[in-house]
Protein backbone atom coordinates (compact mmCIF):
# COMPACT_ATOMS: atom_id res chain seq x y z
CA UNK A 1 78.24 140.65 110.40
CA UNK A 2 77.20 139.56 113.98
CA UNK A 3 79.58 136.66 115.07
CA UNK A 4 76.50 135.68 117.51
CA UNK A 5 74.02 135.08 114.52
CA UNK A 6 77.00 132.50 112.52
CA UNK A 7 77.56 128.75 113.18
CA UNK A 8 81.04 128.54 114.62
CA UNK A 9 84.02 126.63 112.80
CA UNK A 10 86.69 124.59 114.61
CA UNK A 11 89.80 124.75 112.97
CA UNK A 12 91.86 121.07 113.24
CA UNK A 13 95.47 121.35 112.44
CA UNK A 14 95.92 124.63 112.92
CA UNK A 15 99.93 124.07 113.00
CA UNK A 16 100.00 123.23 109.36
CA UNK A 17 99.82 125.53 106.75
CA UNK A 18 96.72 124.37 104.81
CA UNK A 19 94.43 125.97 107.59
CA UNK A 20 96.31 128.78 107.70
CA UNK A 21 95.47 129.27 103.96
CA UNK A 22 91.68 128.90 104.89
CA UNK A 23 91.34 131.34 107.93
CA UNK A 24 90.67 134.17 105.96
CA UNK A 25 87.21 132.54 104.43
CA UNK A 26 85.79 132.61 107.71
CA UNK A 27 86.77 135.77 109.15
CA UNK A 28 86.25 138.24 106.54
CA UNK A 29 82.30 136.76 106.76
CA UNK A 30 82.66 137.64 110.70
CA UNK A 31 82.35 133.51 111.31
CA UNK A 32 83.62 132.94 114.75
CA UNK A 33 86.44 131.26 114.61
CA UNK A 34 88.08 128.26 117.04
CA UNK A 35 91.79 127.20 116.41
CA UNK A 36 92.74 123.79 117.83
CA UNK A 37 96.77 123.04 117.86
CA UNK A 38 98.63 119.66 119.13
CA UNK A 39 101.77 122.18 118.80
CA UNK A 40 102.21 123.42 122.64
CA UNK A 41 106.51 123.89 122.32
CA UNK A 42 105.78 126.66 120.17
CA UNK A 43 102.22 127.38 119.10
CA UNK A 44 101.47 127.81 115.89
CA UNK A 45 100.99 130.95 113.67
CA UNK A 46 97.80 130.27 113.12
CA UNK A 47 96.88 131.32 116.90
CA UNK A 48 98.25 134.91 115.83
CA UNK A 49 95.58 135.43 113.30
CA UNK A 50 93.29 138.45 114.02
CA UNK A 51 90.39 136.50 113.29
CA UNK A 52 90.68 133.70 115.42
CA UNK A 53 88.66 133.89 118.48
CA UNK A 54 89.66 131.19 120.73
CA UNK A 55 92.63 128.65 120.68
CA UNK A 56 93.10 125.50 122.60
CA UNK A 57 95.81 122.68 122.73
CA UNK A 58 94.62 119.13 121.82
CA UNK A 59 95.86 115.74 121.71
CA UNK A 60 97.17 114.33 118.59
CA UNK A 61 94.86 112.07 116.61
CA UNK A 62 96.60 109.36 117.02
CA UNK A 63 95.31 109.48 120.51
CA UNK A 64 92.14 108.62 119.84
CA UNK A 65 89.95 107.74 122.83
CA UNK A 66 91.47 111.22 124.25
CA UNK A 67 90.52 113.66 121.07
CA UNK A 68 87.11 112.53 120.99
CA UNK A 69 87.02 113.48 125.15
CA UNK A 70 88.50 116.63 124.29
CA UNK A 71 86.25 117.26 121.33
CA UNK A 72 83.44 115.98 123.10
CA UNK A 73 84.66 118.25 126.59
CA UNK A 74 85.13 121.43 124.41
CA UNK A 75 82.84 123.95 124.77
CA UNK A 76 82.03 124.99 121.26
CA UNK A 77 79.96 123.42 118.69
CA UNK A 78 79.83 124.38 114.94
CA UNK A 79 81.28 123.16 111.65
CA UNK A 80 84.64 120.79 111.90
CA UNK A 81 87.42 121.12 109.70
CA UNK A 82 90.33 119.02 109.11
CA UNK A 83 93.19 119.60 106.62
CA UNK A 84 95.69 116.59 106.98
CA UNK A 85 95.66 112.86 106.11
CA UNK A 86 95.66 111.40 109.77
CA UNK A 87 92.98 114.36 110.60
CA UNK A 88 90.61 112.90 107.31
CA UNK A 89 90.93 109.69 108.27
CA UNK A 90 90.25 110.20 112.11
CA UNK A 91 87.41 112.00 111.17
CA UNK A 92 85.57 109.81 109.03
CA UNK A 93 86.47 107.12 111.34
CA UNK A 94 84.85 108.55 114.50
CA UNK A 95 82.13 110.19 112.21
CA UNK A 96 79.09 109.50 114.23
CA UNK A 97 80.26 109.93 117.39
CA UNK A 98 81.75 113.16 116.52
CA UNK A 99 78.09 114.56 114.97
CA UNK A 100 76.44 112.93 117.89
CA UNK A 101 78.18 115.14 119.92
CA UNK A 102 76.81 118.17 117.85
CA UNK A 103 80.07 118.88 115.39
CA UNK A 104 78.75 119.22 111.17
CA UNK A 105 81.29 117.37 109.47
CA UNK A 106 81.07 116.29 105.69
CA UNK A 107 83.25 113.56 104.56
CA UNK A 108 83.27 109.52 103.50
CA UNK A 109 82.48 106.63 105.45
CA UNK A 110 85.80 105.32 106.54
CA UNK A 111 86.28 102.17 104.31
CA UNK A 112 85.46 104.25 101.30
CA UNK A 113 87.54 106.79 102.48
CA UNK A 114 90.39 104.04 103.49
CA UNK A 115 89.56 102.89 99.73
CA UNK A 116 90.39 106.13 98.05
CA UNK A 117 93.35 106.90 99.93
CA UNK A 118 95.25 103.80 99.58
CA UNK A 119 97.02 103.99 96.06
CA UNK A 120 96.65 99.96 95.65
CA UNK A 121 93.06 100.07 95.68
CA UNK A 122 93.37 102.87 93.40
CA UNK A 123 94.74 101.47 90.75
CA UNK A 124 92.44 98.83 90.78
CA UNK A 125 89.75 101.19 90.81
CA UNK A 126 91.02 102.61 88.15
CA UNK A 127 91.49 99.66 86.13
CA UNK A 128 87.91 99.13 86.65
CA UNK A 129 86.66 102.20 85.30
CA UNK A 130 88.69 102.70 82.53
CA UNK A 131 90.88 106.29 84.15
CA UNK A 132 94.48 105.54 83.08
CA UNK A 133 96.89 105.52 86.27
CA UNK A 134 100.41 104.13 86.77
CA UNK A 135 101.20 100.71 86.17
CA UNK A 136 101.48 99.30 90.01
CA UNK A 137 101.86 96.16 91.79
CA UNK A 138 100.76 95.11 95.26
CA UNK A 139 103.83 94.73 97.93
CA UNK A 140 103.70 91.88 100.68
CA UNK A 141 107.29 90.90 100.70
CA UNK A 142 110.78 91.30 98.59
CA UNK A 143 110.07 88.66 96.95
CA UNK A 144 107.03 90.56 94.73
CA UNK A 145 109.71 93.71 94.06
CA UNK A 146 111.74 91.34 92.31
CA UNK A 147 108.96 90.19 90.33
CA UNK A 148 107.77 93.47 89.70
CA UNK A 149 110.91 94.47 88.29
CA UNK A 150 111.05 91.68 86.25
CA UNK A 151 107.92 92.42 84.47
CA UNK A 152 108.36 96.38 84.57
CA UNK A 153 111.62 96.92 84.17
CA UNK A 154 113.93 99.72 86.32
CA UNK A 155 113.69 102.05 87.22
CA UNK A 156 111.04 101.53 90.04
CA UNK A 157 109.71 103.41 92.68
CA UNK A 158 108.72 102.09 96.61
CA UNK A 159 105.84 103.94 97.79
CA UNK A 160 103.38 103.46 100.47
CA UNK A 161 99.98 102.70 100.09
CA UNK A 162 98.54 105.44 102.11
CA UNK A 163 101.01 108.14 102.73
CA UNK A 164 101.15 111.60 100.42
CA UNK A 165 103.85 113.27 100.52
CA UNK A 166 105.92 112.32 97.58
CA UNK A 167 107.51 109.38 99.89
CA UNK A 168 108.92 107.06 97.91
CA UNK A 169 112.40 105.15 97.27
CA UNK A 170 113.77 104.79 93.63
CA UNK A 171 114.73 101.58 92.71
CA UNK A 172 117.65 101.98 89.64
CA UNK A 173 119.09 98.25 89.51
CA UNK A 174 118.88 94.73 91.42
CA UNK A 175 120.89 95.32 93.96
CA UNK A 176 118.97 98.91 95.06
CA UNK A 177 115.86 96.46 96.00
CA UNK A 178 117.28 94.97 99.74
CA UNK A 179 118.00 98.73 101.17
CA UNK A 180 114.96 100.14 99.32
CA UNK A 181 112.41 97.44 100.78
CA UNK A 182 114.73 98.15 104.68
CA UNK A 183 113.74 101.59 104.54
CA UNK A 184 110.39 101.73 103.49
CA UNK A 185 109.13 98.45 105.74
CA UNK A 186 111.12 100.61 108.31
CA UNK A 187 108.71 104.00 107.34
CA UNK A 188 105.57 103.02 107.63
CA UNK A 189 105.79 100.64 110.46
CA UNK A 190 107.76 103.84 112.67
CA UNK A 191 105.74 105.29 115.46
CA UNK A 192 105.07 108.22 113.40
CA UNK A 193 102.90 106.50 110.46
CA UNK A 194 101.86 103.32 111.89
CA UNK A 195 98.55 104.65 113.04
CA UNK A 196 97.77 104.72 109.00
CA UNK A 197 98.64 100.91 108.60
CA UNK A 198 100.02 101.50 105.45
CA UNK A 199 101.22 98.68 103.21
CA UNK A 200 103.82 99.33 100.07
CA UNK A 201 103.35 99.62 96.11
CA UNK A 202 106.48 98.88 93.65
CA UNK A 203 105.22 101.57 90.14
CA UNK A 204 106.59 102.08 87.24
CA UNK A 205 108.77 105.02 87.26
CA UNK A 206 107.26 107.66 84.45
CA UNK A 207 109.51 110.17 83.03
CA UNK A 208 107.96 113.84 83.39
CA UNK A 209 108.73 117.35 83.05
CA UNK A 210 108.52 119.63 86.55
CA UNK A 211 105.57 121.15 84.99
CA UNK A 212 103.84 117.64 83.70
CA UNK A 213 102.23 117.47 87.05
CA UNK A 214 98.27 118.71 87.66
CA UNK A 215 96.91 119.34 91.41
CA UNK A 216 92.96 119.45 91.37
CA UNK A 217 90.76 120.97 93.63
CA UNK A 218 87.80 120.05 94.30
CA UNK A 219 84.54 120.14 96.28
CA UNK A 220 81.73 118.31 96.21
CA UNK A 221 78.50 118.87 98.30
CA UNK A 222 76.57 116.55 100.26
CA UNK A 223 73.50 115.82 97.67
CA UNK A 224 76.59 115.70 94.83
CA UNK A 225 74.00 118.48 93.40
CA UNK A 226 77.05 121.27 93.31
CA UNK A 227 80.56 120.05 92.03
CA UNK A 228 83.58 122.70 92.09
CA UNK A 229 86.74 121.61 90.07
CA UNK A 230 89.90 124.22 89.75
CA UNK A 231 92.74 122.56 87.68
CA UNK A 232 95.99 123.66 88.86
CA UNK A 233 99.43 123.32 86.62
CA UNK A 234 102.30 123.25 88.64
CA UNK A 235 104.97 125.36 86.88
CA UNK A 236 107.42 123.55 89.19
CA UNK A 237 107.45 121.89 92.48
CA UNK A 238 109.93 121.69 95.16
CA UNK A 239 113.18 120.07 93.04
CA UNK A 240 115.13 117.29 95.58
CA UNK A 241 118.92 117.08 95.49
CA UNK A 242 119.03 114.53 93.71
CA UNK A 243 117.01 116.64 90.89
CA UNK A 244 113.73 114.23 91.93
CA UNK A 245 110.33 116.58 92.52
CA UNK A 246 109.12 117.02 95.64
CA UNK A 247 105.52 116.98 97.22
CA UNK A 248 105.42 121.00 97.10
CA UNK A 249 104.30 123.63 94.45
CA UNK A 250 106.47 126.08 94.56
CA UNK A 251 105.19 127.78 91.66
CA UNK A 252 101.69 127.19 89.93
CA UNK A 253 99.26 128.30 87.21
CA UNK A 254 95.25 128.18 87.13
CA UNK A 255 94.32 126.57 83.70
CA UNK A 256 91.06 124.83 81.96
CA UNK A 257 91.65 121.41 81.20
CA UNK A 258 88.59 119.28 80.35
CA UNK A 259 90.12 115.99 79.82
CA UNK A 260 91.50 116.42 83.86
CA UNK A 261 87.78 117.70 85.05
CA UNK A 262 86.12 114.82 83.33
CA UNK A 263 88.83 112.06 84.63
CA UNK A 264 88.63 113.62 87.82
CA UNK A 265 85.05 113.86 88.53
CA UNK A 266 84.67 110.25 86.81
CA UNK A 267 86.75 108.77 89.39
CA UNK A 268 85.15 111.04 92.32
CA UNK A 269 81.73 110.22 91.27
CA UNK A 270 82.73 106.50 91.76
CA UNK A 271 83.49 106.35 95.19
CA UNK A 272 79.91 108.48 95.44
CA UNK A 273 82.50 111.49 96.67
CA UNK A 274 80.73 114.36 98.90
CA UNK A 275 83.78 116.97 100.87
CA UNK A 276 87.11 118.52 99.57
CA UNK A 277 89.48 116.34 97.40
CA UNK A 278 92.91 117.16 96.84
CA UNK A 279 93.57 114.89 93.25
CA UNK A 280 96.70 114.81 91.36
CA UNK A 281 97.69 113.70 88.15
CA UNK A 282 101.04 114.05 86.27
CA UNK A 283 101.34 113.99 81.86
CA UNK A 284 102.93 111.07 80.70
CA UNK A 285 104.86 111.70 77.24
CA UNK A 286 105.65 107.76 76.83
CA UNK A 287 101.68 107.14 77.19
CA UNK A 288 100.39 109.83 75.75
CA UNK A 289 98.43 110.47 78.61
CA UNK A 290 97.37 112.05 82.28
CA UNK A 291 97.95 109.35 84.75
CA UNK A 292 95.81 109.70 88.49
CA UNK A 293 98.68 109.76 91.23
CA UNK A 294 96.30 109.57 94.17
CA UNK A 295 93.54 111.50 95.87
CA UNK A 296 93.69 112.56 99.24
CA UNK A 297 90.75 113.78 101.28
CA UNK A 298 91.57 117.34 102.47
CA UNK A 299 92.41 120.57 102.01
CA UNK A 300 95.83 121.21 99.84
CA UNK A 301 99.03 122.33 101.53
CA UNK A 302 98.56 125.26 99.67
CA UNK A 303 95.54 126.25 100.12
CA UNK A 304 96.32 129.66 100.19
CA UNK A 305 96.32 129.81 96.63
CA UNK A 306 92.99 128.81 95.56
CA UNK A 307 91.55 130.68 98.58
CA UNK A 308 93.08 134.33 97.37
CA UNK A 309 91.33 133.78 93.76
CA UNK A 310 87.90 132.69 94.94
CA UNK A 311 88.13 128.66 94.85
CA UNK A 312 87.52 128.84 98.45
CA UNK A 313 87.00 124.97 99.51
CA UNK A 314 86.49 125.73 103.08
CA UNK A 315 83.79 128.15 102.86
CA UNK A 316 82.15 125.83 100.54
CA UNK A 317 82.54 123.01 103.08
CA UNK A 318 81.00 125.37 105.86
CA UNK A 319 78.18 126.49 103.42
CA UNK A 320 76.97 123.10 102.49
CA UNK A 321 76.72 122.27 106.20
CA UNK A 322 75.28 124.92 106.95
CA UNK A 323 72.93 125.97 104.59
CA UNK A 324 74.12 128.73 103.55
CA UNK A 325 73.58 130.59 100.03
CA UNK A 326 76.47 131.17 98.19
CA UNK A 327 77.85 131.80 94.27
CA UNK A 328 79.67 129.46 92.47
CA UNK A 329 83.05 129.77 91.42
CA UNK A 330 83.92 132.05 88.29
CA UNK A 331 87.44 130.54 86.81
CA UNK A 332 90.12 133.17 86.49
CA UNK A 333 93.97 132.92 85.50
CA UNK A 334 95.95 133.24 88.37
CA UNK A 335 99.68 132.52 89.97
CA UNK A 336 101.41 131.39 92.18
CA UNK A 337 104.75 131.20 93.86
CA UNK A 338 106.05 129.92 97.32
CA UNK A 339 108.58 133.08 97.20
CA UNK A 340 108.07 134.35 100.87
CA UNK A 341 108.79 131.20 102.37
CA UNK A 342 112.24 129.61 103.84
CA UNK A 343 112.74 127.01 102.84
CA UNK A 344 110.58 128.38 99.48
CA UNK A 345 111.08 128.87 95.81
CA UNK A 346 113.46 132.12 96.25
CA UNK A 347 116.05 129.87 98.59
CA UNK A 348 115.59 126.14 98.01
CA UNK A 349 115.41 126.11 94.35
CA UNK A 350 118.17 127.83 93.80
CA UNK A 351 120.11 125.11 94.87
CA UNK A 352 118.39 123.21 91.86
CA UNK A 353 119.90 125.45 89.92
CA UNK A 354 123.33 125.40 91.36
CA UNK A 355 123.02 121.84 90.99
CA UNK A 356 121.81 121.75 87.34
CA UNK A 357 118.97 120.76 87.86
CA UNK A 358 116.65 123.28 86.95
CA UNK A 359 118.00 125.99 84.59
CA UNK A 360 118.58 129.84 85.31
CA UNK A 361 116.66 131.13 82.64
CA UNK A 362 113.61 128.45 83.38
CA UNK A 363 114.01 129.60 87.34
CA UNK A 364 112.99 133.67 86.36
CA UNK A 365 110.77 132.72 83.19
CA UNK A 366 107.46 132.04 85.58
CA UNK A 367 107.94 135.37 87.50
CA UNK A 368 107.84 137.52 84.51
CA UNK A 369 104.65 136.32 83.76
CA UNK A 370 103.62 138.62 86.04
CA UNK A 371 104.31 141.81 84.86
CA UNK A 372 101.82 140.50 81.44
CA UNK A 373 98.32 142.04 83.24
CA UNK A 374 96.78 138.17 82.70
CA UNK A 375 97.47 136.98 85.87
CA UNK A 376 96.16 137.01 89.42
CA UNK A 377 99.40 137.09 91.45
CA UNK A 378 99.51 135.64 94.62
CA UNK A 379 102.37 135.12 96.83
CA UNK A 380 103.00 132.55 99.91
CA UNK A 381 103.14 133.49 102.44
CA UNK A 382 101.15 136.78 102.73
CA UNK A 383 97.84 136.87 104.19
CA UNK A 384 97.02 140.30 103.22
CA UNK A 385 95.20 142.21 106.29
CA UNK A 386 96.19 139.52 108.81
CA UNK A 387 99.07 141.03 109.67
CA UNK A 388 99.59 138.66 113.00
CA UNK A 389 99.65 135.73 111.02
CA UNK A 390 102.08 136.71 108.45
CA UNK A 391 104.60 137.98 110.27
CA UNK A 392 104.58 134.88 112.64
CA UNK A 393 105.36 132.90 109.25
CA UNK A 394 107.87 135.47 108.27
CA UNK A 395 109.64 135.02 112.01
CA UNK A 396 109.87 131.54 111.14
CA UNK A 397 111.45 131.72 108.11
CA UNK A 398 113.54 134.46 108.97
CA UNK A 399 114.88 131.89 111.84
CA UNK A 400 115.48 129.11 109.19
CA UNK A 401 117.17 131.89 107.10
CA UNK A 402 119.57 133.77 109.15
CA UNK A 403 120.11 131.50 112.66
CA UNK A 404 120.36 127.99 110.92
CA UNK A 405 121.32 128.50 107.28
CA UNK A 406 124.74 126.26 107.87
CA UNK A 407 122.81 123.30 109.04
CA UNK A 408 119.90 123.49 106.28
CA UNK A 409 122.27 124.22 103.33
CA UNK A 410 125.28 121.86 105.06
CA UNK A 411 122.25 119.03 104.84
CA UNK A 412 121.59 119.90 101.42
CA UNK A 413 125.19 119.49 100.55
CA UNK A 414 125.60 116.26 102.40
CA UNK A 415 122.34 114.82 100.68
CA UNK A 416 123.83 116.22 97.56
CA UNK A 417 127.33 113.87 97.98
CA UNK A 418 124.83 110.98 98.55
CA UNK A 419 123.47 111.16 95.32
């Protein structure tokens, strides 16, 4: 295919993994290909890939007035893609002046999109329409955590309204609530996640298995007429010291689930959604019941996953904008595991099991699923052809690995004391 003949796609965030999950979509169609980067220490990966055709250095978001000179000063025009919270929401936010200047982007307005992200308004939402969701209470000042926990009961979790992530602090008894409130009021007004203007939620803390928790993916197109939904289970995530789950999926199935597509698209269709959604949910035992966690407005972390069997958001992104034919996605069983990745499922988790906190036998169980013929297998990180791309991940995680394993394991340890 002629690169000439193809509307271009600029690639935001290229430092983070999500985009490297996506690169593939674009170049095996012989779409050109530009990689922007706020990384300039050490450039990211992503500028190794074979099929990226130009890469530049930007400013950061959060420098606002400067990205949109530098997006309005670069000299390419095509489809936009972002793939991170602050990248979503600067996006939406400088919407028209960005497609005034000739970019195709498809996402909210920004107080819808500030609507869906923040997980106060979410519940409300939610309480509206009837999705279930966990029981959550607005945070102004200490004063409403100890009223919260008067009418929830411990344990609590701390979060912030509009930060993924799995950022949260655990509330386990009255006097937890001073040093929890310190830390969190000290989070999100730091210089890293102020921008975001973030407030705090006290939730009830539900009780859940590692694999109790549901990512969906989803994309929906701009006249809503096309509506892609790919439930994914996660076997188990990325298991904290203190045997707490992380934000990661370090190991994940493909299934059909109805109930989640319905609940999903209900709340979706709400907010009128058009773009990619990243919605999860986790299975409450005590209620009987999924529970929405939050939606976020981009492209998963690991987008790799859905990418390699098909579900391949950004290509569906760049198609709707663009006009351009394309089937719809046929739903097969696939998994996947985090395995080629430091820190990753082979390295990290283990420590969950040294700890106790995950279980030998339940550790190898998921791999051996593979060897059954029903499966899709795909492993992270391994971009198949792109051999540029992978081996810049695999230099970085053979760094982590052999050069620094007595500080990342010594930190483990130390958080493991604190617990």
């Amino acid at each position: 295919m002629n690169k000439s003949t193809n509307v271009p796609v600029i690639l935001m965030d290229c430092e983070h993994r999500s985009i490297q999950g996506v690169i593939s979509s674009f170049g095996k169609r012989g779409i050109e290909i530009v990689a922007l980067s706020a990384q300039r220490e050490n450039p990211p990966p992503a500028f190794r890939s074979k099929y990226v055709d130009h890469t530049y250095f930007s400013p950061t978001v959060w420098e606002e007035e400067a990205y949109l000179k530098f997006l309005i000063d670069l000299p390419h025009r095509g489809v936009l893609l972002f793939s991170t919270d602050s990248a979503a929401q600067y996006v939406s936010k400088y919407k028209r002046q960005i497609q005034d200047a000739g970019y195709l982007v498809n996402i909210l307005d920004y107080e819808i999109l500030r609507k869906s992200f923040d997980k106060d308004s979410i519940y409300r939402v939610c309480k509206e329409i009837g999705v279930p969701t966990i029981k959550t209470k607005e945070v102004n000042s200490i004063e409403d955590i100890y009223s919260a926990a008067e009418e929830i009961g411990y344990p609590l979790l701390l979060k912030p309204t509009r930060l993924a992530g799995a950022r949260f602090q655990k509330i386990d008894k009255l006097e937890d609530i001073p040093r929890a409130y310190e830390l969190m009021n000290g989070m999100i007004h730091s210089e890293q996640f102020a921008p975001q203007e973030s407030g705090m939620i006290v939730q009830e803390y539900i009780i859940y298995d590692f694999n109790d928790i549901y990512c969906i993916e989803c994309y929906f197109s701009r006249d809503q007429s096309s509506k892609e939904i790919l439930v994914i289970e996660k076997i188990r995530p990325d298991i904290n010291y203190d045997g707490t789950v992380g934000s990661r999926i370090y190991a994940g199935k493909t299934i059909r689930s109805a109930d989640l597509e319905r609940l999903t698209q209900q709340v979706l269709d709400h907010f009128n959604w058009t773009g990619i959604a990243n919605v999860d949910w986790l299975y409450s035992k005590k209620y009987d019941d999924y529970l929405l966690c939050e939606i976020n407005p981009r492209l998963p972390g690991f987008s790799n996953f859905p990418t390699k069997i098909g579900f391949e958001m950004a290509w569906y992104y760049y198609a709707d904008l663009t006009d351009t034919p394309r089937e719809a996605f046929q739903f097969k069983p696939a998994l996947y595991f985090e395995a080629l990745r430091h820190p990753g499922d082979l390295t990290s988790n283990l420590v969950a099991v040294f700890k106790g906190h995950l279980s030998l036998w339940g550790f190898i169980k998921p791999y051996l699923k593979m060897f059954t013929g029903r499966y899709q297998v795909v492993f992270d990180v391994y971009y198949g052809a792109d051999f540029g791309l992978t081996w810049e991940n695999y230099k970085i995680s053979i760094n982590n690995l052999i050069k620094k394993p007595g500080k990342y394991y010594a930190g483990r340890l130390a958080q493991s004391k604190k617990a």
